[in-house]
PDB file of N, CA and C in Angstrom:
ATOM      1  N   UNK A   1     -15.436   5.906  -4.950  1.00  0.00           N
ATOM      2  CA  UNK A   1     -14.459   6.587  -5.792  1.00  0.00           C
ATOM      3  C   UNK A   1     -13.526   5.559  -6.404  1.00  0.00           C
ATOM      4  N   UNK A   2     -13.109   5.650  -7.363  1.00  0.00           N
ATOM      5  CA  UNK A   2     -12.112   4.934  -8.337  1.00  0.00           C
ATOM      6  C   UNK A   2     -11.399   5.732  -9.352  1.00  0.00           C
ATOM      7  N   UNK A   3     -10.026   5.440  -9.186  1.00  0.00           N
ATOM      8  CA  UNK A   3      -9.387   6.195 -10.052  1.00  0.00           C
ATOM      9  C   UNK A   3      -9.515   5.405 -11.821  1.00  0.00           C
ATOM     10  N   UNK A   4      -9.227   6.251 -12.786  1.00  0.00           N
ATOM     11  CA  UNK A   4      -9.411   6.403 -14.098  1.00  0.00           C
ATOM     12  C   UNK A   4      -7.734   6.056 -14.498  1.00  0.00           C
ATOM     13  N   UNK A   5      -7.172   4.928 -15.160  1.00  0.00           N
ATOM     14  CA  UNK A   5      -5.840   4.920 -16.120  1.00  0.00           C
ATOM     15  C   UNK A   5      -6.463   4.423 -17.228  1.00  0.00           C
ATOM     16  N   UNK A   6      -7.285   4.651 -18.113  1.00  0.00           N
ATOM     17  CA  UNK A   6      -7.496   3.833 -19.061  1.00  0.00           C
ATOM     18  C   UNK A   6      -6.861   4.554 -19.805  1.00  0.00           C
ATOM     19  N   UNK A   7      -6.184   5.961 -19.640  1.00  0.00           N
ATOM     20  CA  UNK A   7      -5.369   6.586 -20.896  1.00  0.00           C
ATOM     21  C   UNK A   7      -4.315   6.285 -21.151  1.00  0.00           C
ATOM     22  N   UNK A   8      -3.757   5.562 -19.940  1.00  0.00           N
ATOM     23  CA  UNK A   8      -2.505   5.197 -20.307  1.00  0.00           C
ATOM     24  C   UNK A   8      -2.311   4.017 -20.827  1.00  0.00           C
ATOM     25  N   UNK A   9      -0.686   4.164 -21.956  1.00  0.00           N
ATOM     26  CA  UNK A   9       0.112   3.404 -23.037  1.00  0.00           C
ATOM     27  C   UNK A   9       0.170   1.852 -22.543  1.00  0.00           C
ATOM     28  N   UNK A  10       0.814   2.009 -21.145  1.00  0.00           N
ATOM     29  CA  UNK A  10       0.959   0.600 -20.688  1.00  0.00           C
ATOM     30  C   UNK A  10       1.002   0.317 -18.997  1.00  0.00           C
ATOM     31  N   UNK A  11       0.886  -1.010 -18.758  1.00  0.00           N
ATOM     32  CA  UNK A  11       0.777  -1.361 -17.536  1.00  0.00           C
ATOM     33  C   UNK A  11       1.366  -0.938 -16.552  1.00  0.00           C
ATOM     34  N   UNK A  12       3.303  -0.390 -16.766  1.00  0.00           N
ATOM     35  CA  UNK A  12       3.889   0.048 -16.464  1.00  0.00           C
ATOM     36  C   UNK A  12       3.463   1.536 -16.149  1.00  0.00           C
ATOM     37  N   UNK A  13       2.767   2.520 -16.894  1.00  0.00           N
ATOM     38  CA  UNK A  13       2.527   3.865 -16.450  1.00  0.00           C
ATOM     39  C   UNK A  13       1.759   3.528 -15.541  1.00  0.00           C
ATOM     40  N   UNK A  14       0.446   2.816 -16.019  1.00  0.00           N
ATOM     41  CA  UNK A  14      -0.587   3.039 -15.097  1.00  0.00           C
ATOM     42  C   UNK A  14      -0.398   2.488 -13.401  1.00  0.00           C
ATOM     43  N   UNK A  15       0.816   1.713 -13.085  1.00  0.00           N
ATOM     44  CA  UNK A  15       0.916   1.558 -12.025  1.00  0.00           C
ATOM     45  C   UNK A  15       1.549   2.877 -11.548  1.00  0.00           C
ATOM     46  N   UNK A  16       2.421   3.305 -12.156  1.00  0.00           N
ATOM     47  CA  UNK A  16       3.266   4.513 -11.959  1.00  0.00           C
ATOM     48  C   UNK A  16       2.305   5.629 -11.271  1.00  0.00           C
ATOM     49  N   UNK A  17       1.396   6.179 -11.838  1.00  0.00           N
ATOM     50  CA  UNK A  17       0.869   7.203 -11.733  1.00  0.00           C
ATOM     51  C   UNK A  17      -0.355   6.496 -10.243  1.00  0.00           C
ATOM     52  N   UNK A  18      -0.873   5.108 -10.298  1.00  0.00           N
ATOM     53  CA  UNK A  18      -1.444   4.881  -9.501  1.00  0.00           C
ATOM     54  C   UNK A  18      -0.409   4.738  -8.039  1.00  0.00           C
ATOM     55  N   UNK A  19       1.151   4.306  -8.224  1.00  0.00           N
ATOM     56  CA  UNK A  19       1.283   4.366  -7.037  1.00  0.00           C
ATOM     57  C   UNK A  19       1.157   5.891  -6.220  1.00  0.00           C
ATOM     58  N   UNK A  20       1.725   6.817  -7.475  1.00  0.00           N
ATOM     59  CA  UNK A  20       0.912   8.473  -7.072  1.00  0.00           C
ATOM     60  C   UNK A  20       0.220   8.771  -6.374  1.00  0.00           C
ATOM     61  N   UNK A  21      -1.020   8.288  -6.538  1.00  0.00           N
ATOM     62  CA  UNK A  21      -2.422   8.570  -6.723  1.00  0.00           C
ATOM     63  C   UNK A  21      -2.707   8.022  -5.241  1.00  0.00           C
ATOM     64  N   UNK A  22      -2.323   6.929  -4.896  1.00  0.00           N
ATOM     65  CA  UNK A  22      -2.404   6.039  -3.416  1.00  0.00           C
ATOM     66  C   UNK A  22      -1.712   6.694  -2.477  1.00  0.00           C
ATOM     67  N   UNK A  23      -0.347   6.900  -2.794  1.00  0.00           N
ATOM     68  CA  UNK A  23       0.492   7.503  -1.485  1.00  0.00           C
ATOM     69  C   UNK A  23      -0.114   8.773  -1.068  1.00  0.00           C
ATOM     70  N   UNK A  24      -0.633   9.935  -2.279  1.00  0.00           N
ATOM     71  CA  UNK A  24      -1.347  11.142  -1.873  1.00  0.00           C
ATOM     72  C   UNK A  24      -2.230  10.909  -0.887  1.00  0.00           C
ATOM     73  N   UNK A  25      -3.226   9.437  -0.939  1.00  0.00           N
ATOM     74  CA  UNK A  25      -4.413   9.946  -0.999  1.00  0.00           C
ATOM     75  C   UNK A  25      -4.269   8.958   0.746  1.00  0.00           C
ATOM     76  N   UNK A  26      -3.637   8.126   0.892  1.00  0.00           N
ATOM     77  CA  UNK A  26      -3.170   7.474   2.362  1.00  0.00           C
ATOM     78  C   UNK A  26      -2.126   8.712   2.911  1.00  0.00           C
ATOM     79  N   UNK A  27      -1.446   9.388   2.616  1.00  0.00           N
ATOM     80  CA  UNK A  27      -0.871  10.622   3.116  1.00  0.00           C
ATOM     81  C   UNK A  27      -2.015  11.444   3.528  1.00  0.00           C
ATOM     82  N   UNK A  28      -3.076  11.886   2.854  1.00  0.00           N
ATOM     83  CA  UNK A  28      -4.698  12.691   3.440  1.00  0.00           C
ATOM     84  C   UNK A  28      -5.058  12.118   4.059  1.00  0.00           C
ATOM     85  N   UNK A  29      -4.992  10.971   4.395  1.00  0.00           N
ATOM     86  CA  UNK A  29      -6.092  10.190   5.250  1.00  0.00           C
ATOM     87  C   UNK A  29      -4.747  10.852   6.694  1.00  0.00           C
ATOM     88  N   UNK A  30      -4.212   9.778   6.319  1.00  0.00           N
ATOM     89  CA  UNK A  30      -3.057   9.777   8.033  1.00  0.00           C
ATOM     90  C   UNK A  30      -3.010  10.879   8.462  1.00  0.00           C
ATOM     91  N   UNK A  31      -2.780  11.955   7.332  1.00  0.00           N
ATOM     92  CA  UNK A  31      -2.374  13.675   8.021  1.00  0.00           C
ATOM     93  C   UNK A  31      -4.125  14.175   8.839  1.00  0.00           C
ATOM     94  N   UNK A  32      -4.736  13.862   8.113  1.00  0.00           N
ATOM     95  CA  UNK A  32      -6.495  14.283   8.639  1.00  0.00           C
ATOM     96  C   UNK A  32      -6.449  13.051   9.649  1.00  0.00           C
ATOM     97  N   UNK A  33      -6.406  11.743   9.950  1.00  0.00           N
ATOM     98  CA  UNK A  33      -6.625  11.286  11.209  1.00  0.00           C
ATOM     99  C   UNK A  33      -5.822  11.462  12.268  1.00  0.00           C
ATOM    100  N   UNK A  34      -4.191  11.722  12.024  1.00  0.00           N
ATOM    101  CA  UNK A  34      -3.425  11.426  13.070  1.00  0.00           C
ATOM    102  C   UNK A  34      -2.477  13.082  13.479  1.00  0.00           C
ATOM    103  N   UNK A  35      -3.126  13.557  12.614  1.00  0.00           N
ATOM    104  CA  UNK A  35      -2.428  15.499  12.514  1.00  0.00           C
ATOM    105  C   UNK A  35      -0.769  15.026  12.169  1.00  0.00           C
ATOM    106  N   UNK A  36      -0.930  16.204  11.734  1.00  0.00           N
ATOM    107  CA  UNK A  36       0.190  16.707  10.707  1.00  0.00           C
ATOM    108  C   UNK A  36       1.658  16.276  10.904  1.00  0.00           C
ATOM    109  N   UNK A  37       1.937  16.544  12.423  1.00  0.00           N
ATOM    110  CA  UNK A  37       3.036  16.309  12.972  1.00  0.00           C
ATOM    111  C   UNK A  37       3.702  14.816  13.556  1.00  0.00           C
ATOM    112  N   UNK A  38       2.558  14.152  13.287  1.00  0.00           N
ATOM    113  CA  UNK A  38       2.491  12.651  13.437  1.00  0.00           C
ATOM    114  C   UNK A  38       2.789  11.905  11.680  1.00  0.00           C
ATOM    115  N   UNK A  39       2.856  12.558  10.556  1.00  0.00           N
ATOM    116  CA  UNK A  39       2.984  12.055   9.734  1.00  0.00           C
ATOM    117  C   UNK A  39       4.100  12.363   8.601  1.00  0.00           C
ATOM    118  N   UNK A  40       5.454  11.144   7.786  1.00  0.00           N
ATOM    119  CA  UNK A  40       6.047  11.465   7.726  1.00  0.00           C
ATOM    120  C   UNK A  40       6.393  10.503   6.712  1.00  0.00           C
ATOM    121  N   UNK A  41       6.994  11.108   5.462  1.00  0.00           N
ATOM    122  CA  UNK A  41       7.568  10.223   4.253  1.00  0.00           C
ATOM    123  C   UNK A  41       8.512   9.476   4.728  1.00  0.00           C
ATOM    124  N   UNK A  42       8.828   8.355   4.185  1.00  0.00           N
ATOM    125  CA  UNK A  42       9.867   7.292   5.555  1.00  0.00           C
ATOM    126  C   UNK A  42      11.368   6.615   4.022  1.00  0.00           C
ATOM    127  N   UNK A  43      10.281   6.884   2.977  1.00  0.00           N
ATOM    128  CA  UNK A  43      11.352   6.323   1.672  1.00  0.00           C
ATOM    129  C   UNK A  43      10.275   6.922   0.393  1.00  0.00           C
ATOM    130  N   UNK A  44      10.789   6.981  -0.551  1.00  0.00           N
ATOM    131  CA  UNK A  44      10.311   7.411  -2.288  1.00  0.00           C
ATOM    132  C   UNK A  44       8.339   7.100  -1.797  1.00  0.00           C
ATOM    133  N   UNK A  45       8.036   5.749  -1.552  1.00  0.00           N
ATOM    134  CA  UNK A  45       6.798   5.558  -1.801  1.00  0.00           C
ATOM    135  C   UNK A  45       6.400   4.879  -0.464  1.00  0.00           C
ATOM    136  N   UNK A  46       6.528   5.139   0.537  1.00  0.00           N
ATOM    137  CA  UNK A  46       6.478   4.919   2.217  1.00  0.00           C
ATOM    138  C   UNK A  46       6.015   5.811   3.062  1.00  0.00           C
ATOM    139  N   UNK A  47       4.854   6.152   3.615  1.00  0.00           N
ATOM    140  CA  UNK A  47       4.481   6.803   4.620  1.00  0.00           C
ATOM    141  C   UNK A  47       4.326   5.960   5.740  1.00  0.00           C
ATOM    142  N   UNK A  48       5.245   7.165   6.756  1.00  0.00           N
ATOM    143  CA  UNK A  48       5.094   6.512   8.515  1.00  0.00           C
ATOM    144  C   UNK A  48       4.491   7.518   9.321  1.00  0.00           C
ATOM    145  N   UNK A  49       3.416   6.936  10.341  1.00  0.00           N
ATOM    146  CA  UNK A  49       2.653   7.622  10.899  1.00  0.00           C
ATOM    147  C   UNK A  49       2.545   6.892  12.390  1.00  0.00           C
ATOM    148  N   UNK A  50       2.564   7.895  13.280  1.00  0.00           N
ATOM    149  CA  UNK A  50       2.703   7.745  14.721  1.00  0.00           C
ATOM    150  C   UNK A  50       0.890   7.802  15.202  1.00  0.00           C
ATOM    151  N   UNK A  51       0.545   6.449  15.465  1.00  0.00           N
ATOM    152  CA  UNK A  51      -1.257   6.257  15.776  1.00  0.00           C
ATOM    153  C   UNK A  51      -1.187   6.166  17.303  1.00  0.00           C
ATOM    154  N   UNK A  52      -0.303   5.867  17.823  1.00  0.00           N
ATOM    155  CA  UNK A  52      -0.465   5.212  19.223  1.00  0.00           C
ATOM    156  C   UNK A  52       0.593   5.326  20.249  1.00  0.00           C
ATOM    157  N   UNK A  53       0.262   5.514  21.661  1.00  0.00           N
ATOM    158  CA  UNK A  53       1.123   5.805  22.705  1.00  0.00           C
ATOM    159  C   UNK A  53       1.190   3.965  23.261  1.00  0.00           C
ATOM    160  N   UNK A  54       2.290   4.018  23.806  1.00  0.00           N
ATOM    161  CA  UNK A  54       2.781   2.559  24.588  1.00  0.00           C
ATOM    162  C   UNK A  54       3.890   2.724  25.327  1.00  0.00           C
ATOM    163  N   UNK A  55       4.270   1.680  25.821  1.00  0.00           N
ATOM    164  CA  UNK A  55       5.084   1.919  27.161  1.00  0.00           C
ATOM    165  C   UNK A  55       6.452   0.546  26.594  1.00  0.00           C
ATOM    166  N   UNK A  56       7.502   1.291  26.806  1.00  0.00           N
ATOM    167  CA  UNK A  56       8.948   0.108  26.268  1.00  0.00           C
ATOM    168  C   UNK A  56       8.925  -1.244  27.077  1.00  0.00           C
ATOM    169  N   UNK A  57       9.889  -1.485  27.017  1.00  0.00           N
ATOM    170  CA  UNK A  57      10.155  -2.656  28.227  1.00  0.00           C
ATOM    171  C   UNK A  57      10.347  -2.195  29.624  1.00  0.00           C
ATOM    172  N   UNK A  58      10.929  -1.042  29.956  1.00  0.00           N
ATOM    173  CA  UNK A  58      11.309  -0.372  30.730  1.00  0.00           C
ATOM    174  C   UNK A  58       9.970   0.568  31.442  1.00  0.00           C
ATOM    175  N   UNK A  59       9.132   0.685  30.462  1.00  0.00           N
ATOM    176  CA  UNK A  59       8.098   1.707  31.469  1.00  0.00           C
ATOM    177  C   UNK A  59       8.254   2.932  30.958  1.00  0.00           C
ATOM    178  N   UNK A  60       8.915   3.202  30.157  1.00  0.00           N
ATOM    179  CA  UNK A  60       9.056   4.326  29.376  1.00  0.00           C
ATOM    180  C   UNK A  60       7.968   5.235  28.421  1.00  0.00           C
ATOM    181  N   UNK A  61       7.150   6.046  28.291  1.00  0.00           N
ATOM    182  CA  UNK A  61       6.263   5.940  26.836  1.00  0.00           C
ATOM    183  C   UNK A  61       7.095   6.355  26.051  1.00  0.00           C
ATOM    184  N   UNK A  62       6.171   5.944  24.803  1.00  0.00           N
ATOM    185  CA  UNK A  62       6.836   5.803  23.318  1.00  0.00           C
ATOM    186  C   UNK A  62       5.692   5.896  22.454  1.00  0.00           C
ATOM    187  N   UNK A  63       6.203   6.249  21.287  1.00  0.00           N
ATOM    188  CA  UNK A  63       5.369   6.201  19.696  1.00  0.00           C
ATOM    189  C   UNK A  63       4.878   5.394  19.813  1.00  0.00           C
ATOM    190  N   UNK A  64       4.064   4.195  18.953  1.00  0.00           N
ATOM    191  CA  UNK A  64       3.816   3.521  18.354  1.00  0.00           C
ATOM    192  C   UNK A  64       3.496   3.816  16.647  1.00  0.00           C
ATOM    193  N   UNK A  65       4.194   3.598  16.014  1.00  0.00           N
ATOM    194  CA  UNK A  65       4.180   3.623  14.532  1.00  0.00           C
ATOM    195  C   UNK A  65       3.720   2.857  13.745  1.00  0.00           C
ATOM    196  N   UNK A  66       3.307   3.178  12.285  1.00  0.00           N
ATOM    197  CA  UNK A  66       3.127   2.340  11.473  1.00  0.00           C
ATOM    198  C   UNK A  66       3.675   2.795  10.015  1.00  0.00           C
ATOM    199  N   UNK A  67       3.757   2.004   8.993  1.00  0.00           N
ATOM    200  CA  UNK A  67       3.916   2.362   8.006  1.00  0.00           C
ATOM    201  C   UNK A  67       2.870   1.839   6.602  1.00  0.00           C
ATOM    202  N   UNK A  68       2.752   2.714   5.888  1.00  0.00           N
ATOM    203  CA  UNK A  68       1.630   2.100   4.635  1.00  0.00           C
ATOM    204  C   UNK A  68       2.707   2.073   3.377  1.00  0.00           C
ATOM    205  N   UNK A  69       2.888   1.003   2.243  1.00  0.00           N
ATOM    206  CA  UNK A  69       3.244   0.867   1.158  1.00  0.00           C
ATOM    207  C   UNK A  69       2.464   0.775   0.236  1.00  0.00           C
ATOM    208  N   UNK A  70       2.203   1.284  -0.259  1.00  0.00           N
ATOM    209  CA  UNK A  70       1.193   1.215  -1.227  1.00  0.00           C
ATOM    210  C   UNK A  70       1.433   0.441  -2.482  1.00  0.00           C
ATOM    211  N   UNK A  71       1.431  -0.774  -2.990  1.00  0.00           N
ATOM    212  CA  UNK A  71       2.140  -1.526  -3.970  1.00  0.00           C
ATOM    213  C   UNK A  71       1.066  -1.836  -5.166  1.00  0.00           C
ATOM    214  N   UNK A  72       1.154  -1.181  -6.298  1.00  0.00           N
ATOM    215  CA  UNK A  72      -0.336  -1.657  -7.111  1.00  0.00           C
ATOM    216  C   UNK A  72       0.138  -3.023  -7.639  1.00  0.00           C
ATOM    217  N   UNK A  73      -0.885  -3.572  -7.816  1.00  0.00           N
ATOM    218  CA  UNK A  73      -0.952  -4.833  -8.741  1.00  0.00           C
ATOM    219  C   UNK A  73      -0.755  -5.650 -10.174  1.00  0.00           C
ATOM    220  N   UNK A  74      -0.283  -6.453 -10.944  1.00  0.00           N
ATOM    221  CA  UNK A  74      -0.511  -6.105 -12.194  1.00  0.00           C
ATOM    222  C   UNK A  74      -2.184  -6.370 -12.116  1.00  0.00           C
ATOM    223  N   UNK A  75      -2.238  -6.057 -13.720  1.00  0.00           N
ATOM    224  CA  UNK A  75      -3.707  -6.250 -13.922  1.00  0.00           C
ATOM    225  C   UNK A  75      -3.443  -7.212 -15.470  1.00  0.00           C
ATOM    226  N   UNK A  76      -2.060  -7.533 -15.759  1.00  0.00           N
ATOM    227  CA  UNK A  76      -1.803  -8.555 -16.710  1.00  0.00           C
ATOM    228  C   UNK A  76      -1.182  -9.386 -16.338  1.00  0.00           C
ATOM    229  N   UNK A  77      -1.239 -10.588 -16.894  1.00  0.00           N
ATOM    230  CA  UNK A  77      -0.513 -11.674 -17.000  1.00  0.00           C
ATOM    231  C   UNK A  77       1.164 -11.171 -17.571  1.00  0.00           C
ATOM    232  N   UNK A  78       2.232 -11.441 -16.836  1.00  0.00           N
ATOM    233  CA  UNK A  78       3.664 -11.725 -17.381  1.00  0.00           C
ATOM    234  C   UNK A  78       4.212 -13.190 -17.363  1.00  0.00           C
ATOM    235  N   UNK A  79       5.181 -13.142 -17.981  1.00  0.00           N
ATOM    236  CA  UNK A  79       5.841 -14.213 -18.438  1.00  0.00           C
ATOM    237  C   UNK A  79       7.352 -13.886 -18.385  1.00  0.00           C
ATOM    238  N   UNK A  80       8.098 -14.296 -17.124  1.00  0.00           N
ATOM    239  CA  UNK A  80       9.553 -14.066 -17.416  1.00  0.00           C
ATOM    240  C   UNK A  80      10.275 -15.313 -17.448  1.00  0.00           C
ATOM    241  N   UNK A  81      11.675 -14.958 -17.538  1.00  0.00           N
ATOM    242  CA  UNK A  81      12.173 -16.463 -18.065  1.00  0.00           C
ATOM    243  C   UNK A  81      12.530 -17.481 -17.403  1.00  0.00           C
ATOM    244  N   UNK A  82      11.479 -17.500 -15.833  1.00  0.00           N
ATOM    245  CA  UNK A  82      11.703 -18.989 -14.744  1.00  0.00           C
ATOM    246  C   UNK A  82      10.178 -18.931 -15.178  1.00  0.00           C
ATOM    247  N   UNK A  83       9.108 -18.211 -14.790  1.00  0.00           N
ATOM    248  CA  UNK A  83       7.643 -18.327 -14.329  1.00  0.00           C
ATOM    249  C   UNK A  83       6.757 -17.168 -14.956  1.00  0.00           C
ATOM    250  N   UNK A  84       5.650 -17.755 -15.078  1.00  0.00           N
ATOM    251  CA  UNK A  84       4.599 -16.770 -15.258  1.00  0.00           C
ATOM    252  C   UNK A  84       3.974 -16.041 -14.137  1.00  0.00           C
ATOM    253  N   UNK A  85       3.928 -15.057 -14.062  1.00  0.00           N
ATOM    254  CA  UNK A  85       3.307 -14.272 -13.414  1.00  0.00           C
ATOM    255  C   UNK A  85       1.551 -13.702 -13.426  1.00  0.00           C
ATOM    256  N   UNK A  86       0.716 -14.645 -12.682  1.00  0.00           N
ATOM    257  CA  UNK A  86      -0.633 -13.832 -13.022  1.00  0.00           C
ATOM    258  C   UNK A  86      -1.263 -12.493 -13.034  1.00  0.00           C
ATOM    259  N   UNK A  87      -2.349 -12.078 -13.804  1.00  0.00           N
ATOM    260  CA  UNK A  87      -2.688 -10.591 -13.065  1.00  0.00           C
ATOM    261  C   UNK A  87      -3.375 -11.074 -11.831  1.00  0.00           C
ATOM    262  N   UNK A  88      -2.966  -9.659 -10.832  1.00  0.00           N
ATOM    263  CA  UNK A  88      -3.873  -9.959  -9.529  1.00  0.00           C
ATOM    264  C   UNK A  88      -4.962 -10.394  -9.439  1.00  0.00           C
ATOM    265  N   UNK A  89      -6.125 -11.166  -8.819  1.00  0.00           N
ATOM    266  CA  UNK A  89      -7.543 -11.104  -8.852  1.00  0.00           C
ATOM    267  C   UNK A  89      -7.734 -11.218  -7.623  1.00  0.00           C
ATOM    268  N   UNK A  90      -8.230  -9.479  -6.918  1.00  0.00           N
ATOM    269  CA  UNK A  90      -8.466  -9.496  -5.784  1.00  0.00           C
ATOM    270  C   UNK A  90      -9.398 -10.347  -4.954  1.00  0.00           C
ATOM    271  N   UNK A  91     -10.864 -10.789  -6.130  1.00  0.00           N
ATOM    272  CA  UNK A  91     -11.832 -11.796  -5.330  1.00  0.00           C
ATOM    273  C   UNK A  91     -11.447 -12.799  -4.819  1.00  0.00           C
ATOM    274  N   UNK A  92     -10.096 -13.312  -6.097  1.00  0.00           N
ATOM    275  CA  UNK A  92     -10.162 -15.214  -5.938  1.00  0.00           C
ATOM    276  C   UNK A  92      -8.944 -15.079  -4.715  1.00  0.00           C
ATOM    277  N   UNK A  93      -8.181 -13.891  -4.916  1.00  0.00           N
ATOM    278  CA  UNK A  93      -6.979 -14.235  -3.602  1.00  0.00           C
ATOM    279  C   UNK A  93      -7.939 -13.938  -2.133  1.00  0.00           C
ATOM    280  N   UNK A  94      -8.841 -13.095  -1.995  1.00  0.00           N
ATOM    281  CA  UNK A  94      -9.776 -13.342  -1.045  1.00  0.00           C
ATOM    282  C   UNK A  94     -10.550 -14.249  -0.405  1.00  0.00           C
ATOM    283  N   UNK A  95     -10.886 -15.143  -1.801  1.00  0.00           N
ATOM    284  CA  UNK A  95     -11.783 -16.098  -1.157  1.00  0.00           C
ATOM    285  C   UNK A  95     -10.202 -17.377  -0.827  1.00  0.00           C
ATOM    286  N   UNK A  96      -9.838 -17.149  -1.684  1.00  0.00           N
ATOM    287  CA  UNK A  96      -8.556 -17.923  -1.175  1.00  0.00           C
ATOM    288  C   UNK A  96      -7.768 -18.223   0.775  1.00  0.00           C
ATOM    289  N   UNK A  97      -8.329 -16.615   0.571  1.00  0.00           N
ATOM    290  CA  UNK A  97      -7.697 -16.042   2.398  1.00  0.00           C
ATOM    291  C   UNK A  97      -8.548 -16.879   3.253  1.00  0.00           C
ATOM    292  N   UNK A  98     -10.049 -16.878   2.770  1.00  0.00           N
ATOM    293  CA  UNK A  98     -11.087 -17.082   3.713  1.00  0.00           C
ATOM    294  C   UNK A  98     -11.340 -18.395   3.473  1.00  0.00           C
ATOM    295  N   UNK A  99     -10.936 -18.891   2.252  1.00  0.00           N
ATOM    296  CA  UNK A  99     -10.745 -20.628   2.758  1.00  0.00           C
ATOM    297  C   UNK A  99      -9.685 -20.730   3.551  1.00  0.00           C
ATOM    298  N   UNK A 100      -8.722 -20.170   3.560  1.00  0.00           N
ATOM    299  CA  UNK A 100      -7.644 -20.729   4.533  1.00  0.00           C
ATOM    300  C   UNK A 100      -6.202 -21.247   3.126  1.00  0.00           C
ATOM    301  N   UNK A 101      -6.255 -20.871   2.063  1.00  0.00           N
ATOM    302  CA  UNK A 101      -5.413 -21.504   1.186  1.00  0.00           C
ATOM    303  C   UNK A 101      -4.691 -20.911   1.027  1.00  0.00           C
ATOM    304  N   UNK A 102      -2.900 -21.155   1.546  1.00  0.00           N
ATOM    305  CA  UNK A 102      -1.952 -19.818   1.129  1.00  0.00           C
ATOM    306  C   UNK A 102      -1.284 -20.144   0.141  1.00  0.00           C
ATOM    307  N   UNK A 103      -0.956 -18.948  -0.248  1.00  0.00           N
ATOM    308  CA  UNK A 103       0.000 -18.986  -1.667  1.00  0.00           C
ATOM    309  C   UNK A 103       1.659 -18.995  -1.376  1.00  0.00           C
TER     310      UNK A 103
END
């Protein structure tokens, strides 16, 4: 599956509507893996979800939480007035990871 922005005006919508499109669709996932009551908007574009039981320092149990951000990428090149900014390229920052080369 892959979502469709090619209708949109500019880079700016199409992230817009894709960060949409992500939080819905990681909100379905978490609510269908972790039930309903385990899952919970945390800020505007932040879902927190309770996956796991653990024990405090004390011996206590507890939640274990997580949270997903969903942040899209550009897919253009910018230019502001210290630096240029590339579009993302998920392969080369990958193979990047798996050489070991950080940014």
């Amino acid at each position: 599956m892959r979502f469709d922005y090619t209708d949109c005006e500019s880079e700016t919508e199409a992230k817009r509507k894709a960060r949409k499109d992500l939080v819905k669709l990681y909100w379905d996932f978490t609510v269908q893996t972790f039930g309903e009551e385990n899952v919970r908007m945390v800020d505007k574009n932040k879902i927190g979800f309770v996956f796991g039981d653990a024990k405090d320092k004390d011996g206590f149990p507890c939640d274990f939480a997580a949270v997903i951000h969903p942040v899209p990428q550009n897919f253009e090149e910018h230019t502001g007035p210290k630096r240029t900014y590339p579009a993302y390229d998920l392969y080369q920052v990958a193979d990047d990871f798996a050489a070991g080369i950080e940014k």
